[in-house]
N, C-alpha and C. Protein backbone atom coordinates (compact mmCIF):
# COMPACT_ATOMS: atom_id res chain seq x y z
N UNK A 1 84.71 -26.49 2.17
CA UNK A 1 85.98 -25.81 2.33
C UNK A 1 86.98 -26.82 2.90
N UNK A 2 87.73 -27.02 2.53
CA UNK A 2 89.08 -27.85 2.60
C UNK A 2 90.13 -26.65 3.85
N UNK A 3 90.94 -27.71 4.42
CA UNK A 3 91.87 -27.19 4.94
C UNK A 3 93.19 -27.71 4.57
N UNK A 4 94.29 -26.96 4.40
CA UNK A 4 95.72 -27.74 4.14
C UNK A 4 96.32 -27.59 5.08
N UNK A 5 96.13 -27.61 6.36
CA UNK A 5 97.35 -27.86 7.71
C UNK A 5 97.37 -28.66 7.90
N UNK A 6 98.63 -28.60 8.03
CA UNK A 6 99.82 -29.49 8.64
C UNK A 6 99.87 -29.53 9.97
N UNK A 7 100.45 -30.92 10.52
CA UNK A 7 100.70 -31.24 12.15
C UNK A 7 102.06 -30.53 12.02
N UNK A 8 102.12 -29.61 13.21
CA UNK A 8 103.27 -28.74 13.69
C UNK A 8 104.67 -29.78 13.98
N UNK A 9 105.33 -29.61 13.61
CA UNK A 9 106.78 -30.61 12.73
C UNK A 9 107.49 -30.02 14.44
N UNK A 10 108.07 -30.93 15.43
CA UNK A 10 109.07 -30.74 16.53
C UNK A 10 109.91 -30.55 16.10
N UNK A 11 111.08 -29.50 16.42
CA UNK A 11 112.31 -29.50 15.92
C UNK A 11 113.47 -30.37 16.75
N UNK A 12 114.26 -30.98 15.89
CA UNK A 12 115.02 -31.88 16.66
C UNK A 12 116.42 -31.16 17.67
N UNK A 13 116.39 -31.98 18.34
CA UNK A 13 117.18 -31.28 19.34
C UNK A 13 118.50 -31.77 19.20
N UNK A 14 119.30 -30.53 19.08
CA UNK A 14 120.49 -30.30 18.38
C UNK A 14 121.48 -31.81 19.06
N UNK A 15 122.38 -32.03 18.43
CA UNK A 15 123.11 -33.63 18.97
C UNK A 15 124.35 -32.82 19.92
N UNK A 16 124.46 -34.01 20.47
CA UNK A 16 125.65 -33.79 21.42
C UNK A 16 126.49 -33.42 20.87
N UNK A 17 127.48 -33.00 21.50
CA UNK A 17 128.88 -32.78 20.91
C UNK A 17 129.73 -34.26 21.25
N UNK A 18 130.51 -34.26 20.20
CA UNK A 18 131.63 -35.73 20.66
C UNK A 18 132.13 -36.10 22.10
N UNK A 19 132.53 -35.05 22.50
CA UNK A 19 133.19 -35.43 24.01
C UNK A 19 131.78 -36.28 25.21
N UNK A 20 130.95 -35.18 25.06
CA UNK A 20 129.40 -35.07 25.47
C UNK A 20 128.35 -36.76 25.21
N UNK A 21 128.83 -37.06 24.08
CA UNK A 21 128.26 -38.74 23.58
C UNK A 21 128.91 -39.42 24.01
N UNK A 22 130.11 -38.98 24.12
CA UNK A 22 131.23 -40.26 25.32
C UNK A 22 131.07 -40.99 26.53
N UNK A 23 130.11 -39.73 26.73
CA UNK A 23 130.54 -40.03 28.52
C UNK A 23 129.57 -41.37 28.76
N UNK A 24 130.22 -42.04 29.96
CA UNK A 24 129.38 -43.25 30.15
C UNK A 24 128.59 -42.65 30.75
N UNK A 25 127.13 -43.11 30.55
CA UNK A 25 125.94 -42.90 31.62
C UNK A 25 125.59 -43.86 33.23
N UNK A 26 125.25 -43.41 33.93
CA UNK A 26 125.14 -44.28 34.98
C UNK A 26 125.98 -45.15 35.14
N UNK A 27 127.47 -44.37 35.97
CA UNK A 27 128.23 -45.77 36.29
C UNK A 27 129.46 -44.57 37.10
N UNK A 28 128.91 -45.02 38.44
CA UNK A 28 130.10 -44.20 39.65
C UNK A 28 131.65 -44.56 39.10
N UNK A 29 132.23 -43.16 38.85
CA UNK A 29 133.56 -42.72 38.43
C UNK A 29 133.83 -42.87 37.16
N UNK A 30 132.85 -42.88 36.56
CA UNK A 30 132.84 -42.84 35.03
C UNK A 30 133.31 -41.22 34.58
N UNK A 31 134.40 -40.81 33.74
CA UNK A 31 134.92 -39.50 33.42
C UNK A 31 133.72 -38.57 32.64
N UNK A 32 133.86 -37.32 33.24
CA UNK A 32 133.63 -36.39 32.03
C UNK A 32 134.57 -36.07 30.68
N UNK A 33 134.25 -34.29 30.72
CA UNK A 33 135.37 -34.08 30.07
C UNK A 33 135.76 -32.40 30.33
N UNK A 34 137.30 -32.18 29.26
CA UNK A 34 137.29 -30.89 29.67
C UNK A 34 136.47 -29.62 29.68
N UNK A 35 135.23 -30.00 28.93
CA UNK A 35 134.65 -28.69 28.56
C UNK A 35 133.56 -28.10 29.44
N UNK A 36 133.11 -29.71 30.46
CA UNK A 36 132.15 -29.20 31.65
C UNK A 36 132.37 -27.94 32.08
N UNK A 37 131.52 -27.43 32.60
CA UNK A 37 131.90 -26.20 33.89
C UNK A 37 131.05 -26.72 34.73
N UNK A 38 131.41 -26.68 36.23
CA UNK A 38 130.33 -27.20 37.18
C UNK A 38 129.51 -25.65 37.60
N UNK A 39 128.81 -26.44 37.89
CA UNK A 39 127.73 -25.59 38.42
C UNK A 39 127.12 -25.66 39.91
N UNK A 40 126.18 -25.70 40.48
CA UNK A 40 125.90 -25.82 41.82
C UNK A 40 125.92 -27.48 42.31
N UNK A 41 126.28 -27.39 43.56
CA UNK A 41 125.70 -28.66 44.52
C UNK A 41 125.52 -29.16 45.48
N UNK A 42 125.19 -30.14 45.75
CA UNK A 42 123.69 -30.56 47.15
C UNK A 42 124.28 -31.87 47.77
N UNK A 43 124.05 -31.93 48.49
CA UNK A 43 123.97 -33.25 49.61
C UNK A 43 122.76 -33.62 49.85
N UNK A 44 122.29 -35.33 49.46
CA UNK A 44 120.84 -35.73 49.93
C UNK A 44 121.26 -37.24 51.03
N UNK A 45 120.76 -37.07 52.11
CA UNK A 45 120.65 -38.34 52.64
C UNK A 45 120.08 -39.08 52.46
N UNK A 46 120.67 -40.49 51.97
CA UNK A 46 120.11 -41.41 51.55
C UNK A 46 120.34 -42.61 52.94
N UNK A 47 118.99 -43.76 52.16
CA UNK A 47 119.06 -44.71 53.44
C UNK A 47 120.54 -45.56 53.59
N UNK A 48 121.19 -45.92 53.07
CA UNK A 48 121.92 -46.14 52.97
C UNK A 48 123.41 -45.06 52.87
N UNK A 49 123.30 -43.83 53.08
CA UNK A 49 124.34 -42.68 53.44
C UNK A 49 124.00 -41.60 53.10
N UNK A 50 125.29 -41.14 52.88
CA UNK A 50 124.72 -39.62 51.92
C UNK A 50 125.44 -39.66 50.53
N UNK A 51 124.52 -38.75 49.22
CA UNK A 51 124.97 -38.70 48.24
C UNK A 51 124.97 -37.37 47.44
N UNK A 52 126.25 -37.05 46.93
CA UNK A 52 126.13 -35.39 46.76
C UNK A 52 126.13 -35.53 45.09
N UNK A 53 125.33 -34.46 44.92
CA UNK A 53 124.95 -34.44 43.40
C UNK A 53 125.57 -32.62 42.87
N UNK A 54 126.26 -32.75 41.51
CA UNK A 54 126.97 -31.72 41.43
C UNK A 54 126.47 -31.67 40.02
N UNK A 55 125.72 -30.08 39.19
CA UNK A 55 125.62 -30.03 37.94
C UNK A 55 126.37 -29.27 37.39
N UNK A 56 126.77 -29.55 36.01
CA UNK A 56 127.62 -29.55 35.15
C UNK A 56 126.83 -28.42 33.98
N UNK A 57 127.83 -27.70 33.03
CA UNK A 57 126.94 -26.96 31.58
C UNK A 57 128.10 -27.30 30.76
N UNK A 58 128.07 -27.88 29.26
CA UNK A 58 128.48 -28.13 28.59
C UNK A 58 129.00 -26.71 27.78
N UNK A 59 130.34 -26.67 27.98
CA UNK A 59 130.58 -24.94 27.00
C UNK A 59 130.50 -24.99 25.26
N UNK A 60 130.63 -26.46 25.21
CA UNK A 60 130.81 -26.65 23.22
C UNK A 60 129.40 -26.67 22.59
N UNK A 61 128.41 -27.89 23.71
CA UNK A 61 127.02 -28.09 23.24
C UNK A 61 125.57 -27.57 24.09
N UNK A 62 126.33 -27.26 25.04
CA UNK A 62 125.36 -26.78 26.11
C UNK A 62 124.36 -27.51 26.66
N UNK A 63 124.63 -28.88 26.55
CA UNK A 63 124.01 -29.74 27.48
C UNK A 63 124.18 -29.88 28.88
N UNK A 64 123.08 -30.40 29.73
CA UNK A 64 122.90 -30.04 31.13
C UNK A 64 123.24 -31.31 31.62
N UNK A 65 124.11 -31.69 32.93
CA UNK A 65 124.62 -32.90 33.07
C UNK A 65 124.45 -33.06 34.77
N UNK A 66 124.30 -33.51 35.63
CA UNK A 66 124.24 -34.21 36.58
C UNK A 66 124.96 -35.27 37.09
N UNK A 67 126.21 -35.22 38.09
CA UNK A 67 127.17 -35.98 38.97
C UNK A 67 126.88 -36.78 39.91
N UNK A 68 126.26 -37.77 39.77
CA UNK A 68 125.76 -38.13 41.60
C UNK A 68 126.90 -39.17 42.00
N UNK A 69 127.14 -38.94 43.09
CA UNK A 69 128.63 -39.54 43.78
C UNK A 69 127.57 -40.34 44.96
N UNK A 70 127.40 -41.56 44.80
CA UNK A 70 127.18 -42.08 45.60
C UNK A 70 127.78 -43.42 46.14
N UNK A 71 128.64 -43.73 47.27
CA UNK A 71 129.15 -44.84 47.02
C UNK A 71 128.10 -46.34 47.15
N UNK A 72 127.25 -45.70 47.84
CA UNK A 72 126.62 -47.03 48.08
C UNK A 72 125.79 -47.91 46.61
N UNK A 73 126.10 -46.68 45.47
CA UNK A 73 125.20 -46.91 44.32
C UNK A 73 126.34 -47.19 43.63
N UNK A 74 126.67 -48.49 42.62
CA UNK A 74 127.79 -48.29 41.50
C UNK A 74 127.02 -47.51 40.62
N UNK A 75 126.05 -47.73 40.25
CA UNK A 75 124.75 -47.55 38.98
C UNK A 75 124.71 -45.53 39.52
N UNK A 76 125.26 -44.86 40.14
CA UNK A 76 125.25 -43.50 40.24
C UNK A 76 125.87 -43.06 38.91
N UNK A 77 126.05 -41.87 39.17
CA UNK A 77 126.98 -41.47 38.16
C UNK A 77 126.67 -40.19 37.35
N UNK A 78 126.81 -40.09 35.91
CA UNK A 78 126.65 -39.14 35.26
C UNK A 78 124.49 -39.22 34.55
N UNK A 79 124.78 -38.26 34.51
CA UNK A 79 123.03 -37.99 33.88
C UNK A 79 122.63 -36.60 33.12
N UNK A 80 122.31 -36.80 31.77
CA UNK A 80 121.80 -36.09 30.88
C UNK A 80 120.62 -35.31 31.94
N UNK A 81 120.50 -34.11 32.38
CA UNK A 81 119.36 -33.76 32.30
C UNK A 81 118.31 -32.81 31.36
N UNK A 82 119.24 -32.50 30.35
CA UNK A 82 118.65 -31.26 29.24
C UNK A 82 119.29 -31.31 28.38
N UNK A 83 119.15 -30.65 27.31
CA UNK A 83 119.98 -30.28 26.19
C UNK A 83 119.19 -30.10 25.03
């Protein structure tokens, strides 16, 4: 007896929206855009200070985004976390 299955095919995960592919990644004061909405945020002490992290929901693509404002970090910044 033979079998014909197939390996279960991932579906690809839908693309950014234009504004959303723009944004620079990792780089303190790098812009969003208008369509963010923020969402909740935190203060973490770091060894070097404190750094507050603020998340974002994309209203066009609904990607999940992450703010970290840190000055002591240039390399902070924006971060994909979902989508």
């Amino acid at each position: 007896m033979t079998t014909n299955a197939q390996a279960p095919q991932k579906t690809p995960a839908p693309a950014l929206c234009e504004p959303c592919a723009g944004i620079q990644r990792h780089w303190r004061k790098a812009p969003g855009h208008a369509e963010l909405v923020q969402g909740t945020h935190h203060r973490e002490d770091r060894g070097n200070g404190q750094a507050s992290f603020t998340r974002y929901r994309c209203d066009r693509c609904g990607a999940a985004w992450e703010y970290e404002n840190n000055k002591a970090n240039q390399h902070a910044g924006w971060a994909l976390l979902a989508h």
